[in-house]
PDB file of N, CA and C in Angstrom:
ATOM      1  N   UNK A   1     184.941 132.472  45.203  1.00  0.00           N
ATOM      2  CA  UNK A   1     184.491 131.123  45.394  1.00  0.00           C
ATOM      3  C   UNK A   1     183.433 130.826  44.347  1.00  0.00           C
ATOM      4  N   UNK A   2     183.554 129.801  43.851  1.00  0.00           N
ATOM      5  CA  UNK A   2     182.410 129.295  42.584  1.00  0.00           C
ATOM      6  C   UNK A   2     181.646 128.131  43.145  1.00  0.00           C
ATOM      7  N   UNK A   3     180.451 128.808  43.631  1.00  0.00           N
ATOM      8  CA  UNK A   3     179.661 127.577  44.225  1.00  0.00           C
ATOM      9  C   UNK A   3     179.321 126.423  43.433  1.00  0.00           C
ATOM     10  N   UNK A   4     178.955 126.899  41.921  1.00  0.00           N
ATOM     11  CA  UNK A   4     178.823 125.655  40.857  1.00  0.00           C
ATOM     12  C   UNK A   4     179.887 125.008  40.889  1.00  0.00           C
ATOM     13  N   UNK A   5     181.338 125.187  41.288  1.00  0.00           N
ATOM     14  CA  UNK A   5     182.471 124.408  41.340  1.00  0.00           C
ATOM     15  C   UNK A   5     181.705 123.564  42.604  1.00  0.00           C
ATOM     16  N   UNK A   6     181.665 123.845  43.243  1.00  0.00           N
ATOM     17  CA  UNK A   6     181.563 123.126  44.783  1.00  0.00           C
ATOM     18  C   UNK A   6     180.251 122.183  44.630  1.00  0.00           C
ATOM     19  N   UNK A   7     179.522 122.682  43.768  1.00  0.00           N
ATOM     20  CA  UNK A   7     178.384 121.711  43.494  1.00  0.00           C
ATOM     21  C   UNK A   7     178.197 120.606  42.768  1.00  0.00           C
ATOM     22  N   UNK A   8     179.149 120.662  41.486  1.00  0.00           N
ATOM     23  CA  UNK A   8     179.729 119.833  41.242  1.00  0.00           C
ATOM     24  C   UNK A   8     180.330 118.573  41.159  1.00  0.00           C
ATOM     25  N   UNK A   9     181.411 119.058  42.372  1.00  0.00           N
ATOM     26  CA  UNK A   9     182.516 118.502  43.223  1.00  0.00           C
ATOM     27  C   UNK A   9     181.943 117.402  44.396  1.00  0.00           C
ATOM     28  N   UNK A  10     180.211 118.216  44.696  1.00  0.00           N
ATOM     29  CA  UNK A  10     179.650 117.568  45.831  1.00  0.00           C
ATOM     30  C   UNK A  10     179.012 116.460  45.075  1.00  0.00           C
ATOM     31  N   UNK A  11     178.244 116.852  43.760  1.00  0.00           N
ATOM     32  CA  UNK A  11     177.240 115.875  43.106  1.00  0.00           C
ATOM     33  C   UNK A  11     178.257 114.674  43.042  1.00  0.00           C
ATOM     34  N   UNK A  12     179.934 114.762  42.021  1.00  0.00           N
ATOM     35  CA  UNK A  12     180.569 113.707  41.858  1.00  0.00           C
ATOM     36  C   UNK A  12     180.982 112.763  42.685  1.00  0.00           C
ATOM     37  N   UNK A  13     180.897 113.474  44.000  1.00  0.00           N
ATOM     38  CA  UNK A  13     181.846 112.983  45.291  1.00  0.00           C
ATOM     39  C   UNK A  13     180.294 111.720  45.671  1.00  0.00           C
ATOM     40  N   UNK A  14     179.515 112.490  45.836  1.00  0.00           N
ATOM     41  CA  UNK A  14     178.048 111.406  46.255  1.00  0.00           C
ATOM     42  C   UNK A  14     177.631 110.275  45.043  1.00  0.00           C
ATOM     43  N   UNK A  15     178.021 110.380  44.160  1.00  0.00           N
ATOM     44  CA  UNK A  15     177.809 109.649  43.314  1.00  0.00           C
ATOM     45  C   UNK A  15     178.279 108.983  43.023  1.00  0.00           C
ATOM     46  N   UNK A  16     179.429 108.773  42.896  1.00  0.00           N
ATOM     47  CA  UNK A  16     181.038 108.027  42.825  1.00  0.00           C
ATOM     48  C   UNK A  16     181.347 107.463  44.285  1.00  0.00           C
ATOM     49  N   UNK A  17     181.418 108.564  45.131  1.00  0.00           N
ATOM     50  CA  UNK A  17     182.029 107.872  46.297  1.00  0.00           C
ATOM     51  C   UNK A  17     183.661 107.921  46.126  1.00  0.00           C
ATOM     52  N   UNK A  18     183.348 108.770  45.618  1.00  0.00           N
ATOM     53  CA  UNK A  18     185.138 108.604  44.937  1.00  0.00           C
ATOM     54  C   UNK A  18     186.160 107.218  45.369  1.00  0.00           C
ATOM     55  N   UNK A  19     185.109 106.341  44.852  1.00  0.00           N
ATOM     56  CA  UNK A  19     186.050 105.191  45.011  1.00  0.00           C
ATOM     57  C   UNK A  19     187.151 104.719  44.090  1.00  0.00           C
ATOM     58  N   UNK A  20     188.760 105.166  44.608  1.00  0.00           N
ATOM     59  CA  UNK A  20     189.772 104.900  43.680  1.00  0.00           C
ATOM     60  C   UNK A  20     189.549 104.256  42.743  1.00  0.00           C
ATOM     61  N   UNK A  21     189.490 102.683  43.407  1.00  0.00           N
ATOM     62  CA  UNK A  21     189.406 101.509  42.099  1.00  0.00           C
ATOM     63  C   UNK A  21     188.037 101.397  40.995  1.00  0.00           C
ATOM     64  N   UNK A  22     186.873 102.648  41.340  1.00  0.00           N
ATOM     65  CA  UNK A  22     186.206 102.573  39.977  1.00  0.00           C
ATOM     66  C   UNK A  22     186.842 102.993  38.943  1.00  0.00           C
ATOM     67  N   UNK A  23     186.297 103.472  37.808  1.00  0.00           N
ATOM     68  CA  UNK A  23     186.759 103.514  36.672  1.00  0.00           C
ATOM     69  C   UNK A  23     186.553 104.863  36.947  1.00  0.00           C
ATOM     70  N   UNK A  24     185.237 105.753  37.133  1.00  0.00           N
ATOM     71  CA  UNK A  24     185.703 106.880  37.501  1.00  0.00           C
ATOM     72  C   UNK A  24     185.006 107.744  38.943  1.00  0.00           C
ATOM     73  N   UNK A  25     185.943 108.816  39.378  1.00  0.00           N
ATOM     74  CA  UNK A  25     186.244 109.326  38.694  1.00  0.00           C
ATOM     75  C   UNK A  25     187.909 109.293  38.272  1.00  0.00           C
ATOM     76  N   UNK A  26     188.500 110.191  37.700  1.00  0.00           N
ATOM     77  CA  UNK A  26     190.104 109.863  37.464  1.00  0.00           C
ATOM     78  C   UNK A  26     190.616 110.337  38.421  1.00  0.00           C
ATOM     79  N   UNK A  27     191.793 110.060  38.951  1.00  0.00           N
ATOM     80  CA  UNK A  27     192.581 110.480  40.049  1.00  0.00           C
ATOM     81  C   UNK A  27     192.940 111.746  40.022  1.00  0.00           C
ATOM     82  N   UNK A  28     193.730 112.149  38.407  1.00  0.00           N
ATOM     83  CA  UNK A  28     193.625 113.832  38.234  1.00  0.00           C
ATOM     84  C   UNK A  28     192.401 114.684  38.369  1.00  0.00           C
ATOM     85  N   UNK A  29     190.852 114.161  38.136  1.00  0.00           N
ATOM     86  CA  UNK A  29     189.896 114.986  38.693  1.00  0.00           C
ATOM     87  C   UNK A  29     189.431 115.057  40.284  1.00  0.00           C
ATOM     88  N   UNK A  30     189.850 113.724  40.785  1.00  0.00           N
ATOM     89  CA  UNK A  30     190.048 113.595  42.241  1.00  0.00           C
ATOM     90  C   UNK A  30     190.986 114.543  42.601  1.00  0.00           C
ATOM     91  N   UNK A  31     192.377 114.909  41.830  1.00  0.00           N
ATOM     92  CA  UNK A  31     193.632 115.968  43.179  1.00  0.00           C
ATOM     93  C   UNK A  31     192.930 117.290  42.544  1.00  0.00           C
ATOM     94  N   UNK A  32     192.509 117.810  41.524  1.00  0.00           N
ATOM     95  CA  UNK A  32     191.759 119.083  41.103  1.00  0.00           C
ATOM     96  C   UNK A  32     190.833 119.554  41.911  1.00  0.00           C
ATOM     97  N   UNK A  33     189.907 118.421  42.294  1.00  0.00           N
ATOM     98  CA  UNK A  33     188.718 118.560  43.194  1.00  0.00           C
ATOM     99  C   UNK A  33     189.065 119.103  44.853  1.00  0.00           C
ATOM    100  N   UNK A  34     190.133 118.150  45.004  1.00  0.00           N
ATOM    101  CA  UNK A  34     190.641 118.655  46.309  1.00  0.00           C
ATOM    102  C   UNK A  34     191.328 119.890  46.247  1.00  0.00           C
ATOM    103  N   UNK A  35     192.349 119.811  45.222  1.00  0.00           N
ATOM    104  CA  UNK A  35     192.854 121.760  45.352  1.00  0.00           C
ATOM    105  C   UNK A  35     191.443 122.857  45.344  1.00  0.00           C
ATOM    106  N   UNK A  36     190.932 122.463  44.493  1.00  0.00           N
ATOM    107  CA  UNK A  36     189.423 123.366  44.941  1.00  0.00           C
ATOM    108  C   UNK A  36     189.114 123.909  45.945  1.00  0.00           C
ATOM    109  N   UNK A  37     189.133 122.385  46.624  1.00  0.00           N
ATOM    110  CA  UNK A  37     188.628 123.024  47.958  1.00  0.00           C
ATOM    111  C   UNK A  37     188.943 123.676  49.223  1.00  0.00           C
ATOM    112  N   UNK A  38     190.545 122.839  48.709  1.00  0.00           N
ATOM    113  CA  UNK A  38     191.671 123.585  49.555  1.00  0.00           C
ATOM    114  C   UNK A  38     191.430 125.372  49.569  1.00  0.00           C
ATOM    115  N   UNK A  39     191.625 125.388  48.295  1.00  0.00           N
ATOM    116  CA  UNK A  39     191.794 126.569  47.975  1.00  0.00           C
ATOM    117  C   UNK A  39     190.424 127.510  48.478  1.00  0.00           C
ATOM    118  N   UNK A  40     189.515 127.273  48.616  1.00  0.00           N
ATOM    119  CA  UNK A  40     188.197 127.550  48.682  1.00  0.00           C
ATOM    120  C   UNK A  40     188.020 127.607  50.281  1.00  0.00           C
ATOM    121  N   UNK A  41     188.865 126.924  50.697  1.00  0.00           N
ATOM    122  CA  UNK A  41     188.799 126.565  52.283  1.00  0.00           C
ATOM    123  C   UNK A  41     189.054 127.837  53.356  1.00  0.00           C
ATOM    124  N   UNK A  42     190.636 127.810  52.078  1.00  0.00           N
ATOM    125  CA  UNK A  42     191.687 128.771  52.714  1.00  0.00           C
ATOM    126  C   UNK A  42     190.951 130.273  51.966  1.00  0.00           C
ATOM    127  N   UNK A  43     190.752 130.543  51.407  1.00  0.00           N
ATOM    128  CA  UNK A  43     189.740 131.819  50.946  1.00  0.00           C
ATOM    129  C   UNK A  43     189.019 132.418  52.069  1.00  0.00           C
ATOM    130  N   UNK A  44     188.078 131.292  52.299  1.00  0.00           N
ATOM    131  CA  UNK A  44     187.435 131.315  53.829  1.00  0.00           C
ATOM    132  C   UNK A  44     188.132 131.800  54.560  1.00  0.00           C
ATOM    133  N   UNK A  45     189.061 131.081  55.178  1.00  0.00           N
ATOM    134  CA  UNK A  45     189.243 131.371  56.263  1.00  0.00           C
ATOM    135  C   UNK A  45     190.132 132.871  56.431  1.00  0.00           C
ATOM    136  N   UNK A  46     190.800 132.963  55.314  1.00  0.00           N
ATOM    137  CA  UNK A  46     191.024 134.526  55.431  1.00  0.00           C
ATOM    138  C   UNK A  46     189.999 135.565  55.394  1.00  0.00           C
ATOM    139  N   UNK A  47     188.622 135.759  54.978  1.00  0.00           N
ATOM    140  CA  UNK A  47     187.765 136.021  54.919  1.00  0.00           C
ATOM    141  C   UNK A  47     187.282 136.115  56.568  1.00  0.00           C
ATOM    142  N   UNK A  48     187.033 135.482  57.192  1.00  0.00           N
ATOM    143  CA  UNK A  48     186.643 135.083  58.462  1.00  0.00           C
ATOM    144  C   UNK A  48     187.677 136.283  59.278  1.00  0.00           C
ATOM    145  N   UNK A  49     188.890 135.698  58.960  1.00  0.00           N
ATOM    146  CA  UNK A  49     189.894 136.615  59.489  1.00  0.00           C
ATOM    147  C   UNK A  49     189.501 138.237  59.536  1.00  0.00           C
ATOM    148  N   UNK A  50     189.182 138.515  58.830  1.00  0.00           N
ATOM    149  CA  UNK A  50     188.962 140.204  58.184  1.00  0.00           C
ATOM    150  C   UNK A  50     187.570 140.573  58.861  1.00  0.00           C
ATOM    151  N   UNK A  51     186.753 140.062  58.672  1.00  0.00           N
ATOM    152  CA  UNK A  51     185.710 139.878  59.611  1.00  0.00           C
ATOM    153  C   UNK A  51     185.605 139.887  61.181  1.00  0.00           C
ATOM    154  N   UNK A  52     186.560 139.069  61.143  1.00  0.00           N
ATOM    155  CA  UNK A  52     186.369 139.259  63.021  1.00  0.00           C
ATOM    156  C   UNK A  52     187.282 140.627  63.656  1.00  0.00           C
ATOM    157  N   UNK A  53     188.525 140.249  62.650  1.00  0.00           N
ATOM    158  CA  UNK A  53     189.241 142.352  62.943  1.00  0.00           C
ATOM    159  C   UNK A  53     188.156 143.135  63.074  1.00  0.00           C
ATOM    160  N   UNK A  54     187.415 143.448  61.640  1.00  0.00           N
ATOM    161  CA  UNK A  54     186.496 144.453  61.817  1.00  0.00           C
ATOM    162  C   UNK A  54     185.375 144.696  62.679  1.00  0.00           C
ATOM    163  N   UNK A  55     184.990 142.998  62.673  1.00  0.00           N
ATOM    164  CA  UNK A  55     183.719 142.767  64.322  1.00  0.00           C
ATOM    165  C   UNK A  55     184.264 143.968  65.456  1.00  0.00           C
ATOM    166  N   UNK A  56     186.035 143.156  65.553  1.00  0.00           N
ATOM    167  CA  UNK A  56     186.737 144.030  66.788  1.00  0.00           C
ATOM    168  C   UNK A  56     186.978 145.771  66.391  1.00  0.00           C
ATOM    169  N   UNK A  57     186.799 146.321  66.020  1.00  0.00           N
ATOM    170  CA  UNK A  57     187.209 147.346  65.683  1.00  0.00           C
ATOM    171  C   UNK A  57     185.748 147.906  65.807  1.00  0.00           C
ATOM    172  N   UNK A  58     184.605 147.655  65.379  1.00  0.00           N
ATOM    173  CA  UNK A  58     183.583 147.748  65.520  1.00  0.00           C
ATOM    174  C   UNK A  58     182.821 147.823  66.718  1.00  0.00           C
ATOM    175  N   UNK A  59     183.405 146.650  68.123  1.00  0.00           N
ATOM    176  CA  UNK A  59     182.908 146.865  68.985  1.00  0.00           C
ATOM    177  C   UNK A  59     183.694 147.681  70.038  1.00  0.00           C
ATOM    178  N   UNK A  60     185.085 148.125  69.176  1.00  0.00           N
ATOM    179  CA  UNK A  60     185.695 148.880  70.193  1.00  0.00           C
ATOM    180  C   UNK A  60     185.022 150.584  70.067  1.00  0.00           C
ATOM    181  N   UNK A  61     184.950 150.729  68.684  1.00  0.00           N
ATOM    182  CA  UNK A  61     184.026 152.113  68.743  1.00  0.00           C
ATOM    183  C   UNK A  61     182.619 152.377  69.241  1.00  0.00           C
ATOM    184  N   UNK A  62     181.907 151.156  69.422  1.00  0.00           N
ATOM    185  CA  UNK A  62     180.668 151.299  70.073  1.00  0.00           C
ATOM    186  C   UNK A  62     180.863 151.613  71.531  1.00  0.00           C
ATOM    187  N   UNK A  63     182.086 150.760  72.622  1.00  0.00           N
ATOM    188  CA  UNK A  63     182.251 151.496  73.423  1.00  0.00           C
ATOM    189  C   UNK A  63     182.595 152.572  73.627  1.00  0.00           C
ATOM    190  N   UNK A  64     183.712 153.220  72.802  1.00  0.00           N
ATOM    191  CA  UNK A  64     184.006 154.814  72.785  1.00  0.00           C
ATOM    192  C   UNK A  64     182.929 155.686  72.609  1.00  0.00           C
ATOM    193  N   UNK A  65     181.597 155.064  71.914  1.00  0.00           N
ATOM    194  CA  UNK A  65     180.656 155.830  71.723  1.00  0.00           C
ATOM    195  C   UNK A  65     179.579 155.984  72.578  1.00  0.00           C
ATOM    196  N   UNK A  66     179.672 155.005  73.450  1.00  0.00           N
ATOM    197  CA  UNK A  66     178.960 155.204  74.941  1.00  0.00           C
ATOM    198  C   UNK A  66     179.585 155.737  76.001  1.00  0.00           C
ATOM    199  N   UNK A  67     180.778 155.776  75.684  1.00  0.00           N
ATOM    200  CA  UNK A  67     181.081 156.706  76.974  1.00  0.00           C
ATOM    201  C   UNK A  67     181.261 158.415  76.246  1.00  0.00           C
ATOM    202  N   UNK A  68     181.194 158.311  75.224  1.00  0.00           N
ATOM    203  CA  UNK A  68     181.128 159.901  74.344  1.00  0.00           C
ATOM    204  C   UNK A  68     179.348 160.116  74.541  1.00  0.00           C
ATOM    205  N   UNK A  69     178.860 159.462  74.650  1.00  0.00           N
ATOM    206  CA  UNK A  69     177.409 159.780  74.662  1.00  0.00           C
ATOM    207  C   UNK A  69     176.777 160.260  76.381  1.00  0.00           C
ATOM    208  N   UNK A  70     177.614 159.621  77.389  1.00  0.00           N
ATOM    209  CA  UNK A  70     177.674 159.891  78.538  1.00  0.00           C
ATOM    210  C   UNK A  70     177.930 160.546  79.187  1.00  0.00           C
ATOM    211  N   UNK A  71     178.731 161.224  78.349  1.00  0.00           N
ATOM    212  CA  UNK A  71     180.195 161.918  78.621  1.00  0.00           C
ATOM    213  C   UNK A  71     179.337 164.017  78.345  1.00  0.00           C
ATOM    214  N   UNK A  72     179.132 164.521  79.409  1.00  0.00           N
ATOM    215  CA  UNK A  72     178.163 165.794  79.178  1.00  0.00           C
ATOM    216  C   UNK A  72     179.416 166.861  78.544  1.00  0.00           C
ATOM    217  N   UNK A  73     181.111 166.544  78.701  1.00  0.00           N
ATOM    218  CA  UNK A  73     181.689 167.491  77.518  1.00  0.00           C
ATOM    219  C   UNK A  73     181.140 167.475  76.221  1.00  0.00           C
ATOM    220  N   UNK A  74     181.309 166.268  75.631  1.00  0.00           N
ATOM    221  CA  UNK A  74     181.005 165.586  74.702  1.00  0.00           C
ATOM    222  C   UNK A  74     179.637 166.314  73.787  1.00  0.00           C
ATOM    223  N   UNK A  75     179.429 166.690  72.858  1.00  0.00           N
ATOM    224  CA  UNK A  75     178.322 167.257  71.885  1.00  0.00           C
ATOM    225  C   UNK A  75     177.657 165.869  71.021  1.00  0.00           C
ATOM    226  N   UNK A  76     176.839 166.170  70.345  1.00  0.00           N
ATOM    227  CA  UNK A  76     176.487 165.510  68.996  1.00  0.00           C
ATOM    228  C   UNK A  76     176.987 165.219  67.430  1.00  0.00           C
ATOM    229  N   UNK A  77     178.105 166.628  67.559  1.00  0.00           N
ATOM    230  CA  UNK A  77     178.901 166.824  66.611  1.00  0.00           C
ATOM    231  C   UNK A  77     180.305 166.289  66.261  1.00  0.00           C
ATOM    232  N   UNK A  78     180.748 165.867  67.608  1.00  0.00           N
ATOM    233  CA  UNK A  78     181.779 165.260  68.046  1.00  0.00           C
ATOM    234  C   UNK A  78     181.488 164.008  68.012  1.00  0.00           C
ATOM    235  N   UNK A  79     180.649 163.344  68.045  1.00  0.00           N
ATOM    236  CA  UNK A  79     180.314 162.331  67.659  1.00  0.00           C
ATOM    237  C   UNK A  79     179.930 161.696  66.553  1.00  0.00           C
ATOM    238  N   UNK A  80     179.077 162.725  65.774  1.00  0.00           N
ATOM    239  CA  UNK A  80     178.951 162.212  64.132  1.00  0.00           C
ATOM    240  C   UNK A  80     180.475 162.673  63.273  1.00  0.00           C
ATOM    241  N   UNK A  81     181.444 163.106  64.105  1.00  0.00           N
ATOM    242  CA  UNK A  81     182.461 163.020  63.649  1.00  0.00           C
ATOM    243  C   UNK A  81     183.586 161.992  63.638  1.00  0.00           C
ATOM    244  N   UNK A  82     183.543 161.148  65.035  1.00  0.00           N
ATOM    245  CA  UNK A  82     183.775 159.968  65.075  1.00  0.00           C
ATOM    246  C   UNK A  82     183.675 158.999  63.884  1.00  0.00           C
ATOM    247  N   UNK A  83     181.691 159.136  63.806  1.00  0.00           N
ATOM    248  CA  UNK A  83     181.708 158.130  62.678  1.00  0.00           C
ATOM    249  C   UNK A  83     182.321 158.262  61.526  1.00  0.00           C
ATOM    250  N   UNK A  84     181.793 159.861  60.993  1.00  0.00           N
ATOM    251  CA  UNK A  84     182.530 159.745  59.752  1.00  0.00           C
ATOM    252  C   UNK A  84     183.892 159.651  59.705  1.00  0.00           C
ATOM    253  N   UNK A  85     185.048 159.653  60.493  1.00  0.00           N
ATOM    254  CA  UNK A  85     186.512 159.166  60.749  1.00  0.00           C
ATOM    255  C   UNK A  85     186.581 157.682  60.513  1.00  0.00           C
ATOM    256  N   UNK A  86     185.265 157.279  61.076  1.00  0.00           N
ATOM    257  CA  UNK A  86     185.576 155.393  61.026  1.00  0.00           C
ATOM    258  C   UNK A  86     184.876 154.985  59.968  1.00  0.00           C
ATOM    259  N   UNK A  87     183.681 155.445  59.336  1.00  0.00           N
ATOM    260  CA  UNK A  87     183.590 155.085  57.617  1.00  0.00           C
ATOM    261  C   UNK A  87     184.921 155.557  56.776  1.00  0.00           C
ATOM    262  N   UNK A  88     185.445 156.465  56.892  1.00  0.00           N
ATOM    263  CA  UNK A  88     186.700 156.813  55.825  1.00  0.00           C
ATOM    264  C   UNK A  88     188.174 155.919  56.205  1.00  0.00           C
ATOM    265  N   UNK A  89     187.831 155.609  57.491  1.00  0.00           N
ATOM    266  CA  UNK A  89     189.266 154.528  57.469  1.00  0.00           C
ATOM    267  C   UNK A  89     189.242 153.593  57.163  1.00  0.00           C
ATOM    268  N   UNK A  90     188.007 153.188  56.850  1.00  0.00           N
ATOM    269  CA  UNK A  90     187.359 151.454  56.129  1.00  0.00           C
ATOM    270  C   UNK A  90     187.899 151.638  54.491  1.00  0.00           C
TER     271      UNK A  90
END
């Protein structure tokens, strides 16, 4: 994402108003502006996506790790083994 794109895009849009019938801006920098953001949108939101998997994946090992911590079979070793299993699958 190129925030100077987006800053840009914001300065012209407030300034213009992107009102068609001025002179500018041009209609081809008007559909550019919008693929931008499209594109910028949808970036996001796959982003978001990947994020909340990992949120979930994240809070599913914190429970496994409270009941491994509870759990009097259970060692210390067996547990910092956990983690390092779930840093290397990242």
């Amino acid at each position: 994402m190129n925030k100077e794109r987006l800053e840009e895009i914001e300065d012209r849009f407030y300034k213009t108003g992107y009102e068609i019938n001025t002179a500018s801006p041009e209609p081809q920098q008007i559909r550019a502006d919008l693929h931008h953001l499209i594109y910028t949108v949808n970036e996001q939101a796959e982003r978001v996506e990947e994020l909340e998997q990992q949120n979930k994946r994240y809070r599913e090992l914190i429970k496994k790790m409270k009941r491994m911590v509870y759990d009097p079979d259970v060692d210390c070793g067996m547990i910092c083994t956990e983690i390092i299993e779930m840093e290397e699958s990242e």
